[in-house]
Protein backbone atom coordinates (compact mmCIF):
# COMPACT_ATOMS: atom_id res chain seq x y z
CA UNK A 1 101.80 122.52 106.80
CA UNK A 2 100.97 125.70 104.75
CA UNK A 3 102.34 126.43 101.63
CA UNK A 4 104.65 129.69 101.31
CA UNK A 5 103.40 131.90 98.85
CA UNK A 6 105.28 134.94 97.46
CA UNK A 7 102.07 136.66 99.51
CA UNK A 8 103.98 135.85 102.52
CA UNK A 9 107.42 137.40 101.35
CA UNK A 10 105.54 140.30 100.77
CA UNK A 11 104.07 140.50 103.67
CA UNK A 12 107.28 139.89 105.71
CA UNK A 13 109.09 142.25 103.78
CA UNK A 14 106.22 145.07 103.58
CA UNK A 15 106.43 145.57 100.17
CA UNK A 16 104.12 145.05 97.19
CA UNK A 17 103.38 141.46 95.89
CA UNK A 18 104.35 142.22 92.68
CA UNK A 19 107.70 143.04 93.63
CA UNK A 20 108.26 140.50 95.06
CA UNK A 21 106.99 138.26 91.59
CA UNK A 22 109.51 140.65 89.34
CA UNK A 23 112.74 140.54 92.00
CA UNK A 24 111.91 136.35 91.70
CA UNK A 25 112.32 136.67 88.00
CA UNK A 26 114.81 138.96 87.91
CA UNK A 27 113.20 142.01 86.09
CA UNK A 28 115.75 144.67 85.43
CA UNK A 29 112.92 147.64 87.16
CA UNK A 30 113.90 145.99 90.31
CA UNK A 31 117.23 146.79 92.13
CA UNK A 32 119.61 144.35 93.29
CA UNK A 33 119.25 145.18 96.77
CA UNK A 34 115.52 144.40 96.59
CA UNK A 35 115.98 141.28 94.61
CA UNK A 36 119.07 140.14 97.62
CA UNK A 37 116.33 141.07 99.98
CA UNK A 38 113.67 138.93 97.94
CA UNK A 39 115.90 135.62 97.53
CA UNK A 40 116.95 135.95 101.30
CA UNK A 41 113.32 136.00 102.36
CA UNK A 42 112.34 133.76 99.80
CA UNK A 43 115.32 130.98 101.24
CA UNK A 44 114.66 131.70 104.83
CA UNK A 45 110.35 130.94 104.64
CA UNK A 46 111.63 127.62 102.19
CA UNK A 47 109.63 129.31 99.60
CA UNK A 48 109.08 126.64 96.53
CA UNK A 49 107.45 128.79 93.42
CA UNK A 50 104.45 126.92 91.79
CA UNK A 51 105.19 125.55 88.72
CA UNK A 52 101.59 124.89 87.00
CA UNK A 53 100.77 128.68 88.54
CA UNK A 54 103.46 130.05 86.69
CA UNK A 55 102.89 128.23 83.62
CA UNK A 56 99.14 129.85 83.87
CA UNK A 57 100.69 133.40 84.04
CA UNK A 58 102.99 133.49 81.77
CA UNK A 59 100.96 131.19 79.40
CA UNK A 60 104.46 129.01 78.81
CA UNK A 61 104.05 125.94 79.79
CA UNK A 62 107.91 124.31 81.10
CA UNK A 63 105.99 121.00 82.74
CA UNK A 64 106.77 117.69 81.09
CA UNK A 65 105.46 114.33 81.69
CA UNK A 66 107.56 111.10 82.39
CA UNK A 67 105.39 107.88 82.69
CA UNK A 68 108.23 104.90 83.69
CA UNK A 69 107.19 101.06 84.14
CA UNK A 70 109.75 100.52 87.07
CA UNK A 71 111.72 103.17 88.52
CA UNK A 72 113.89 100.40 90.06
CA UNK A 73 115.10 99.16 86.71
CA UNK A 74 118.12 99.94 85.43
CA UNK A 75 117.34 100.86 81.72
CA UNK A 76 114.08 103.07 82.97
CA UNK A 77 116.23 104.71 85.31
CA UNK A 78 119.10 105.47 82.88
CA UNK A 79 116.28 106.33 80.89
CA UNK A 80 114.71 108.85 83.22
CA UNK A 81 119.09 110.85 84.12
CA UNK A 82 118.76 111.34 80.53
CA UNK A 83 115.64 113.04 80.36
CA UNK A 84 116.43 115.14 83.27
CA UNK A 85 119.33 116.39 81.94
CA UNK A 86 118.24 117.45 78.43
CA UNK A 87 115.11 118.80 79.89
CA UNK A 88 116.99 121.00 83.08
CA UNK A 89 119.48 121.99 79.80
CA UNK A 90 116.31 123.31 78.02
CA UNK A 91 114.79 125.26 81.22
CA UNK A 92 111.92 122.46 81.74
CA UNK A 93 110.40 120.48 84.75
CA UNK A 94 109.37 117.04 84.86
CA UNK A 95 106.68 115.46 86.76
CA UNK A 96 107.07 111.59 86.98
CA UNK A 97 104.41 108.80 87.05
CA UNK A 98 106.05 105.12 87.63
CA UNK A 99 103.31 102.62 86.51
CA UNK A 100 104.64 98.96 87.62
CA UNK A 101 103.85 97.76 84.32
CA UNK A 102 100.04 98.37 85.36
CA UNK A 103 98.56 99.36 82.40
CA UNK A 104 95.41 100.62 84.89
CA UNK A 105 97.93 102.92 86.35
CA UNK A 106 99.47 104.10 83.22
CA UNK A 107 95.78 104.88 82.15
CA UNK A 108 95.44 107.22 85.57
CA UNK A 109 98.82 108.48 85.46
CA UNK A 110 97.83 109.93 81.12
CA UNK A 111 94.53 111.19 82.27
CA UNK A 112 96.65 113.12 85.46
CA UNK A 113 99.28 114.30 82.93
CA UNK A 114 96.31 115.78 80.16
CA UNK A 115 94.12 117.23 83.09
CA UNK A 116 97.43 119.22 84.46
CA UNK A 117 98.22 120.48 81.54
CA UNK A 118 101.39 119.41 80.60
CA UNK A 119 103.28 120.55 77.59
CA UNK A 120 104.28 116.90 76.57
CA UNK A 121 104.81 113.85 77.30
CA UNK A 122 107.62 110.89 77.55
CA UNK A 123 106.03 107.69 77.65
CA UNK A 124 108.03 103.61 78.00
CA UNK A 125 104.58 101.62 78.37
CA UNK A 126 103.46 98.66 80.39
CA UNK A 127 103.57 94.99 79.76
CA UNK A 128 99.93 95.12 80.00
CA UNK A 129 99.39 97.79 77.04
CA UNK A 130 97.54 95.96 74.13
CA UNK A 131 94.70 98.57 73.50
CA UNK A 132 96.35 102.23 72.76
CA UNK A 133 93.38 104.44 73.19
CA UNK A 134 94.81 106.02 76.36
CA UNK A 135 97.76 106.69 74.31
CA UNK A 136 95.44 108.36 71.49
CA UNK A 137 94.04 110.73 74.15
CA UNK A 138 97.12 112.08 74.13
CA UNK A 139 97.53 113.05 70.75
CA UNK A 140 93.73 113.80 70.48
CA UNK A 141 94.23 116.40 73.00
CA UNK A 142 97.02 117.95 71.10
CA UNK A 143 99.47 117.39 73.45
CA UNK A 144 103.12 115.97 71.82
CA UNK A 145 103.75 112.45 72.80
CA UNK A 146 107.15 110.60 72.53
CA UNK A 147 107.78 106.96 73.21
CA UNK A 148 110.46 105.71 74.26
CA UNK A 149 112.10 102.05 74.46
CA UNK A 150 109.12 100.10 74.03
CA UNK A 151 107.93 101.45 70.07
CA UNK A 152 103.88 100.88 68.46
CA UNK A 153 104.28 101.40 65.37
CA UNK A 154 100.66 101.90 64.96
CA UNK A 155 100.50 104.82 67.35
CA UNK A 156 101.04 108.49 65.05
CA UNK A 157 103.58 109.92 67.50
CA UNK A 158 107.43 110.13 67.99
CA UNK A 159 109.27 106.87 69.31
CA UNK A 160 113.10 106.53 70.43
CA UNK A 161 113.77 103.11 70.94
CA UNK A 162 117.20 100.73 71.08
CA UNK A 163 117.96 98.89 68.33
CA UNK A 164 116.35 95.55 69.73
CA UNK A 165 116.73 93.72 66.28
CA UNK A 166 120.51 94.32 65.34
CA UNK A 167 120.96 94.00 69.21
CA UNK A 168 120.00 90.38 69.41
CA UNK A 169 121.29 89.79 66.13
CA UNK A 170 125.00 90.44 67.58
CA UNK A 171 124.19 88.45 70.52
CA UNK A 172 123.11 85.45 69.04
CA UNK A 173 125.72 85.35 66.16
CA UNK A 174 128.64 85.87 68.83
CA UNK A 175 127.26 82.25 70.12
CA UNK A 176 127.11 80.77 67.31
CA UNK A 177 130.45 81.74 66.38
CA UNK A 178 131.38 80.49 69.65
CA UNK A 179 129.98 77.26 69.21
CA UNK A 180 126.96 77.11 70.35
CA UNK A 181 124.37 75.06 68.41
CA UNK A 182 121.28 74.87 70.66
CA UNK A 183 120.34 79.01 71.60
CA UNK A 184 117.67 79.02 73.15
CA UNK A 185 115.29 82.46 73.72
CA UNK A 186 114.02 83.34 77.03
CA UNK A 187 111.59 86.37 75.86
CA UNK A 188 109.15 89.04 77.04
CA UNK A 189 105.52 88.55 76.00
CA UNK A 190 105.11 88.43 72.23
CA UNK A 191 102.63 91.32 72.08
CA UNK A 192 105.78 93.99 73.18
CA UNK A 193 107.24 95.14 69.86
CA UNK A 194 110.38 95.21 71.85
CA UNK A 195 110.23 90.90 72.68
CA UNK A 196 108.87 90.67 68.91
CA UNK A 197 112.18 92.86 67.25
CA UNK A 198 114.96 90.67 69.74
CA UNK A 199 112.57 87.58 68.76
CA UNK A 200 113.41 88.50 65.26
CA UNK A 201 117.16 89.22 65.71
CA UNK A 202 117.23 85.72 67.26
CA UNK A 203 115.57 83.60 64.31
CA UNK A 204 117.41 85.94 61.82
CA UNK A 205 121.01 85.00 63.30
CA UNK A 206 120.20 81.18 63.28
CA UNK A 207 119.09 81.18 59.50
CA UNK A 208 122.10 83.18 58.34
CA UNK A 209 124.02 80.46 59.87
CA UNK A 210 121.40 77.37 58.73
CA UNK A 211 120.54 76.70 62.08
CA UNK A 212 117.32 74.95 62.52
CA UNK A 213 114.64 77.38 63.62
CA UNK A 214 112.92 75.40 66.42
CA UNK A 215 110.17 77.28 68.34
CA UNK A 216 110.03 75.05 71.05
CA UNK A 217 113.10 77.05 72.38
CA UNK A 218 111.06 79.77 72.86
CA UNK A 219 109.90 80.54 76.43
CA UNK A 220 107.94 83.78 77.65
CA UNK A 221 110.37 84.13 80.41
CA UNK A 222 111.88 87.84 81.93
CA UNK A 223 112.48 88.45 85.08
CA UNK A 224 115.03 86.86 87.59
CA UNK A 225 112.12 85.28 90.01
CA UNK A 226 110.56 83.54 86.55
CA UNK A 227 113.93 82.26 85.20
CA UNK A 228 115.14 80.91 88.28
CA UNK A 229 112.17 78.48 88.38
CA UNK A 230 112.06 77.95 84.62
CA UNK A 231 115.32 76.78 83.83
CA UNK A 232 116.65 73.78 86.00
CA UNK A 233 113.83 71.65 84.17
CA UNK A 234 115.14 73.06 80.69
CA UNK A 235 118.93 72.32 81.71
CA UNK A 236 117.75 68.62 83.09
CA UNK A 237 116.26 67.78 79.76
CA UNK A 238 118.70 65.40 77.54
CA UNK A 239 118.66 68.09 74.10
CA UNK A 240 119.20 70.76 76.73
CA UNK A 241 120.56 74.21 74.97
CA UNK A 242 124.15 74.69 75.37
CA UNK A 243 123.52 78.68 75.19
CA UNK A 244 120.34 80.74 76.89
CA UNK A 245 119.64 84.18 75.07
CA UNK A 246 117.86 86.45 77.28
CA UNK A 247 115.46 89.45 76.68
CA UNK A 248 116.73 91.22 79.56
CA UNK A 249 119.87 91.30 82.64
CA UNK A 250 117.34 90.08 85.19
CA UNK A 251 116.47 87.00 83.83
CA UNK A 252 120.01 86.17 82.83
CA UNK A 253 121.02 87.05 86.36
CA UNK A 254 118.30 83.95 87.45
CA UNK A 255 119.56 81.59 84.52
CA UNK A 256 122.83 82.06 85.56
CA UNK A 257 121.94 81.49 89.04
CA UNK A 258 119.73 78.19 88.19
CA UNK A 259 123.05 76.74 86.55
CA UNK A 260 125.34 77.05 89.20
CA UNK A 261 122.91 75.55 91.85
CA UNK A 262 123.14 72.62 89.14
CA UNK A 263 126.40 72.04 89.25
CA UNK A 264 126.95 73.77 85.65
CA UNK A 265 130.49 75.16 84.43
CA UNK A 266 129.86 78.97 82.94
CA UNK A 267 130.53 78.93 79.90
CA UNK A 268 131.95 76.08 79.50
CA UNK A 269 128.90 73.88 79.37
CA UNK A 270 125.62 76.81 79.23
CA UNK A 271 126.23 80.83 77.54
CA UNK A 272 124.53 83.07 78.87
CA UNK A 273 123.79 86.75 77.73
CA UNK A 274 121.52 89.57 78.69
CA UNK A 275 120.31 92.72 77.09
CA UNK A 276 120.70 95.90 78.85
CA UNK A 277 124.41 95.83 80.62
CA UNK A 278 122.49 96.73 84.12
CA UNK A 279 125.25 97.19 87.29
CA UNK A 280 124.36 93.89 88.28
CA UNK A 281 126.19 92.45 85.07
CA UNK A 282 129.52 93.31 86.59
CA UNK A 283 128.40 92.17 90.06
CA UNK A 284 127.82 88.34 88.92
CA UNK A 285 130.18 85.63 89.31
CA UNK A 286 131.18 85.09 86.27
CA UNK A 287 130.39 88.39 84.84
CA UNK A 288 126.84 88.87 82.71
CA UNK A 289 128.01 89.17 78.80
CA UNK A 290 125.37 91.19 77.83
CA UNK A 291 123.83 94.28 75.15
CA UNK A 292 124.16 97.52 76.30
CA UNK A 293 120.99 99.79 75.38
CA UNK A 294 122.32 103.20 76.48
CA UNK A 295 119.65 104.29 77.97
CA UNK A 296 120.51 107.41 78.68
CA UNK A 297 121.34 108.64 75.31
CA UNK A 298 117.91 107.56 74.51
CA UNK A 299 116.62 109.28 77.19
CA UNK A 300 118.06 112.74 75.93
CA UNK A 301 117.38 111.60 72.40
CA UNK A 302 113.24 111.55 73.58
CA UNK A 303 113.66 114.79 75.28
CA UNK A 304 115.07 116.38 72.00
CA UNK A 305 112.86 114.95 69.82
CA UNK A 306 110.15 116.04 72.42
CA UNK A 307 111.57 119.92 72.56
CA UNK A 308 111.22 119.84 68.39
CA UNK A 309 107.81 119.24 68.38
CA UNK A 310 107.13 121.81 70.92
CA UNK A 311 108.86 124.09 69.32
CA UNK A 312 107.00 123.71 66.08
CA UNK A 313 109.56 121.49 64.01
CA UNK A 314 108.51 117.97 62.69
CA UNK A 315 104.90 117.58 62.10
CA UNK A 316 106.00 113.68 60.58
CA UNK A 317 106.21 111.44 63.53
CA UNK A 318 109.60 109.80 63.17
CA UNK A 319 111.15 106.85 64.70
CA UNK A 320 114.65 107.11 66.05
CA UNK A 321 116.87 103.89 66.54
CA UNK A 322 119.88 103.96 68.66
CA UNK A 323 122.18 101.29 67.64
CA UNK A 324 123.54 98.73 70.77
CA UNK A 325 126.79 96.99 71.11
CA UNK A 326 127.80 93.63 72.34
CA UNK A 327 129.48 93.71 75.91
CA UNK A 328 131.43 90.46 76.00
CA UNK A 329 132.38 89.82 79.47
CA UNK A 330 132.36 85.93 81.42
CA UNK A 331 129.02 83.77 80.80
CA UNK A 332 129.92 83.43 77.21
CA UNK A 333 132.80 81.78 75.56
């Protein structure tokens, strides 16, 4: 189906096509009863204005970039209300690439965003993203990057991230404090800064309380399909943990799941607790304790920090940490 073009308003109207471009924008040399006539026209043909061809004429560019690992998720899509609404706030569009944790399809999705043009761009990268040179194309084409939620701090750009350490840190001292003396750590891969910062919360908590550190309680575990299969072999061992620390809601959604077809009493005999505070926390029975992220507070947080550097503020990349709280709710005691 063809496109409506402000060619065909003019046409339909018999007036001049730039006329029809200045009662669109509201210039004050057109009268309102040509600019009602415009808008009428414009609504009737379900005229849609082209962004990038506006952003060529005017030589503003308003178009940002939004590459999400999993639309689906929670956090990501928290993530993404945030954006929208600090960006609609500051008269910008968004165009948004979802990569599936595909670091292939975060690497087409960069090299879309840099050949359209975009003013900036909002990046949470893959599970897959060891080798940053797409990310460096970025910033070597002098277009503003910001991450957000997952941080490299090797990369030269803006990052907004949770604050994964003092998150976990509250998590697994609110166990121990409720008695639990074997925690163990179901984790994202190591190589995420994000699994590495909760990793560190974890170990952290234990040694301020002279727990024993022991590593073999450490399982690359985080999603609900993994955890479900994971943990009934854990729980049937005879030094089972008495508490299960996860990276994310998903997995402790398939933990808590795993117990129960066990025969295990929550909490009583396994804690659980998640990091996010997802919907599906609330939907459990018992209820997902968990660490809320806020996601979208970081979310407008990125955009801000985004709109500063296109505005010429900031030439330091800085590193923004929004601090988490515990949500105690039913899996722990």
């Amino acid at each position: 189906m063809k496109s409506i073009t402000i060619k065909d308003i003019a046409k339909q109207l018999g007036i001049s096509v730039s006329t029809v471009s200045r009662a669109l924008q509201n210039h004050p040399d057109i009268s309102d009863k040509t600019k009602l006539l415009v808008r009428d026209c414009a609504k009737r043909l379900n005229y849609k204005p082209n962004v990038m061809a506006s952003n060529l004429r005017t030589s503003k560019n308003t178009t940002i970039g939004v590459i999400l690992p999993e639309l689906n998720h929670h956090f990501f899509a928290s993530v993404l209300d945030g954006i929208e609404q600090a960006a609609k706030q500051a008269g910008y569009n968004i165009i948004i690439c979802q990569t599936g944790e595909s670091v292939e399809k975060e690497t087409q999705s960069i090299q879309t965003l840099i050949a359209s043009r975009v003013a900036g761009i909002l990046a949470g990268i893959s599970k897959q993203t060891y080798n940053l040179q797409h990310l460096q194309e970025i910033i070597n084409a002098d277009i503003p990057l910001v991450l957000y939620d997952r941080p490299c701090p090797s990369l030269p750009c803006d990052q907004v991230v949770s604050d994964d350490y003092q998150g976990a840190f509250k998590a697994v001292e609110y166990l121990i404090q409720t008695g639990c003396k074997r925690i163990m750590f179901f984790s994202s891969p190591m190589q995420l800064e994000v699994a590495h910062r909760r990793y560190q919360g974890w170990r952290d908590a234990l040694q301020r309380y002279n727990m024993p550190i022991d590593e073999s309680m450490i399982i690359t575990c985080d999603t609900r399909a993994q955890a479900i299969i994971e943990t009934p072999s854990i729980l049937k061992q005879d030094n089972k943990p008495d508490a299960i620390f996860c990276v994310n809601d998903d997995c402790a959604s398939g933990v808590l799941y795993a117990a129960q077809i066990l025969g295990m009493k929550i909490p009583d005999e396994l804690s659980i607790c998640g990091f996010s505070n997802a919907p599906l926390c609330r939907n459990t029975y018992p209820m997902l304790s968990t660490v809320e992220q806020h996601g979208v507070e970081i979310g407008r947080h990125a955009m801000s920090r985004l709109l500063k550097r296109l505005n010429g503020y900031d030439r330091i990349a800085h590193t923004e940490m929004i601090a988490t709280d515990l949500i105690v709710r039913e899996t722990t005691k």
